[in-house]
C-alpha atoms as a PDB file:
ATOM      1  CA  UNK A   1       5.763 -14.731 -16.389  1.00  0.00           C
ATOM      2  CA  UNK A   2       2.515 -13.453 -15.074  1.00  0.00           C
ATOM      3  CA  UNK A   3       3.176 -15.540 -11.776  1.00  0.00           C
ATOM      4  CA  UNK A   4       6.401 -14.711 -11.354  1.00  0.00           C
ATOM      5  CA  UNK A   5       5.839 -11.115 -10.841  1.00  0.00           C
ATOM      6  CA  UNK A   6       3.169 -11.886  -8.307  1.00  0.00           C
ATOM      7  CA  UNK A   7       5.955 -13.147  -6.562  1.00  0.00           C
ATOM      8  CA  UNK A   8       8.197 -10.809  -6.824  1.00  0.00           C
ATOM      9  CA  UNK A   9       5.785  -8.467  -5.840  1.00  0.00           C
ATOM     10  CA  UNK A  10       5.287 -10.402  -2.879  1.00  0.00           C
ATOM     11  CA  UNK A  11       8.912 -10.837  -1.767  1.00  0.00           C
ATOM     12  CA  UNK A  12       9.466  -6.807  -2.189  1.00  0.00           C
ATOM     13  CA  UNK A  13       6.713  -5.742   0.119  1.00  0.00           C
ATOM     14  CA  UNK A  14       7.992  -8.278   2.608  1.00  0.00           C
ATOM     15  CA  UNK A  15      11.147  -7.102   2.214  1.00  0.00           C
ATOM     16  CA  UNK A  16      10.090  -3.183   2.361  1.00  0.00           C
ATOM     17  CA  UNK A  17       8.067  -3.946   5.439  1.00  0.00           C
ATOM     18  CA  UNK A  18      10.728  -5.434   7.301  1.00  0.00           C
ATOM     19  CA  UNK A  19      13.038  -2.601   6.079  1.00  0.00           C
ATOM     20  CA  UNK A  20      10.717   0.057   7.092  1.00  0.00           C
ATOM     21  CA  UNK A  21       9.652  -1.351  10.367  1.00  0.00           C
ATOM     22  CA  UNK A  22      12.946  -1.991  11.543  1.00  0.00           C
ATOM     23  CA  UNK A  23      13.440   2.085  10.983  1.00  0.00           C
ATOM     24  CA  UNK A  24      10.298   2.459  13.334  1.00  0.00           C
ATOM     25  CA  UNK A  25       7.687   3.329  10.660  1.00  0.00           C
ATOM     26  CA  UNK A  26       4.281   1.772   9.861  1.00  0.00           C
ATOM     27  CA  UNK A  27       3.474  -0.069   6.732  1.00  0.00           C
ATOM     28  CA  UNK A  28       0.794  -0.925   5.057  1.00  0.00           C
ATOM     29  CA  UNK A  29       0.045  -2.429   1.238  1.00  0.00           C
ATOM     30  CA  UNK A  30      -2.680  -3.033  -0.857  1.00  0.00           C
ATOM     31  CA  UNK A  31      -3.612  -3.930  -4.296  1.00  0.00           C
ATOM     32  CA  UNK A  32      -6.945  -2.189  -4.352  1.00  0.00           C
ATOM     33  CA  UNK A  33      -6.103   1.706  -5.678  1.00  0.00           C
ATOM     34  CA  UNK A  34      -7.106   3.585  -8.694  1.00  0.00           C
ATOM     35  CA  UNK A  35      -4.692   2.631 -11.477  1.00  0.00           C
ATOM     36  CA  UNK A  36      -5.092   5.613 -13.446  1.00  0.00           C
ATOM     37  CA  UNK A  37      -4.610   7.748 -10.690  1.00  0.00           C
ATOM     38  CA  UNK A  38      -1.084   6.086  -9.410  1.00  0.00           C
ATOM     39  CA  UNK A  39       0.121   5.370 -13.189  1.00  0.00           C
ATOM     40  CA  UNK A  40      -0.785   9.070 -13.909  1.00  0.00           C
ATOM     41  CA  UNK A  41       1.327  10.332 -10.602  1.00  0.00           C
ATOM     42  CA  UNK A  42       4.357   7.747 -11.163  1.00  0.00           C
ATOM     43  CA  UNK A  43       4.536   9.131 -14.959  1.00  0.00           C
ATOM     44  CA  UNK A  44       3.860   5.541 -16.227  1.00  0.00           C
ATOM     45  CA  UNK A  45       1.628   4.749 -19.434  1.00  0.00           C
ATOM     46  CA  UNK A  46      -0.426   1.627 -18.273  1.00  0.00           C
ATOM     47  CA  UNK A  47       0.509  -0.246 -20.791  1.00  0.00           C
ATOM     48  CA  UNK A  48       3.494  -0.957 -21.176  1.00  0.00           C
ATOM     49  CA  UNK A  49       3.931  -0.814 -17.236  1.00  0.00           C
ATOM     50  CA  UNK A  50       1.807  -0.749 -14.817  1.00  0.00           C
ATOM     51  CA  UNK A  51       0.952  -0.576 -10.654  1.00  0.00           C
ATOM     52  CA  UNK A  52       0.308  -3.904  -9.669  1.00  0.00           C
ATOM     53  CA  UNK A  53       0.636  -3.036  -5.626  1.00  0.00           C
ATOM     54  CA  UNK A  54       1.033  -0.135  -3.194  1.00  0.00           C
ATOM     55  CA  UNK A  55       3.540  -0.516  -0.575  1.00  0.00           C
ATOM     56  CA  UNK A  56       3.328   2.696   1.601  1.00  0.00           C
ATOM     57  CA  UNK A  57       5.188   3.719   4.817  1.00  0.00           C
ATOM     58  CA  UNK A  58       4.754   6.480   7.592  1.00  0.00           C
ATOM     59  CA  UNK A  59       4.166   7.980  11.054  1.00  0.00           C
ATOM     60  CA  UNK A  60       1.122   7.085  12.337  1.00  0.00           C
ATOM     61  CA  UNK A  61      -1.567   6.575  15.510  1.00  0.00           C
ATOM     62  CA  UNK A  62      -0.208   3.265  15.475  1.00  0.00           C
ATOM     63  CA  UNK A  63      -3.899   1.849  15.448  1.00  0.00           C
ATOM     64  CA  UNK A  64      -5.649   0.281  11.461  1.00  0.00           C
ATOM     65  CA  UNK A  65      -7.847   2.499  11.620  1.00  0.00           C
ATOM     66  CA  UNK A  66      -8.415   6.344  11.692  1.00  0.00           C
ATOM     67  CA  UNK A  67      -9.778   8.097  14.824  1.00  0.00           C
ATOM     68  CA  UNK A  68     -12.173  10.068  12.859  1.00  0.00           C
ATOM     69  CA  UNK A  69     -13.404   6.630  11.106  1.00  0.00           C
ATOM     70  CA  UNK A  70     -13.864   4.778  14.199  1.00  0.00           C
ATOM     71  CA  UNK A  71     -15.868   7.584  15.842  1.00  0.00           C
ATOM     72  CA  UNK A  72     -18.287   7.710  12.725  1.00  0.00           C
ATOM     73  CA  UNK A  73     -18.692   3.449  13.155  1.00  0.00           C
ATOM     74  CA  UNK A  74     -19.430   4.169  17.229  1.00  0.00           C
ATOM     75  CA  UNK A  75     -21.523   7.028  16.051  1.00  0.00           C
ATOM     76  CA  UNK A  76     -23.645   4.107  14.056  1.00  0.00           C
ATOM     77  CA  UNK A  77     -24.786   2.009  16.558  1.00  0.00           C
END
């Protein structure tokens, strides 16, 4: 069963993403995110169900990374 909702959770992203891009916003997704933290906002226990994966979309730069990020990595060097 276990596998089967990896998959799942693979062909909804995919599906989101396409969705959302074809509207003209960005995407992005990740599995790493504080569990507590997104089960406490979504009203969810954690036990019984849970955040497996964070599909998010939005207006953005339109760049992966941050302006303010990148200058602090230049600032590095």
């Amino acid at each position: 069963a276990y596998r089967n909702v990896l998959l799942d959770i693979g062909h909804s992203s995919q599906t989101f993403q396409l969705c959302a891009t074809a509207l003209g916003y960005q995407t992005w997704i990740t599995g790493a995110f504080q569990d507590t933290e997104v089960e406490k906002f979504l009203g969810i226990d954690g036990r019984t169900e849970s955040a497996l994966f964070f599909v998010g979309a939005g207006i953005g730069e339109k760049q992966g990374i941050d302006q303010r990020t990148i200058d602090r990595l230049i600032s590095r060097k």
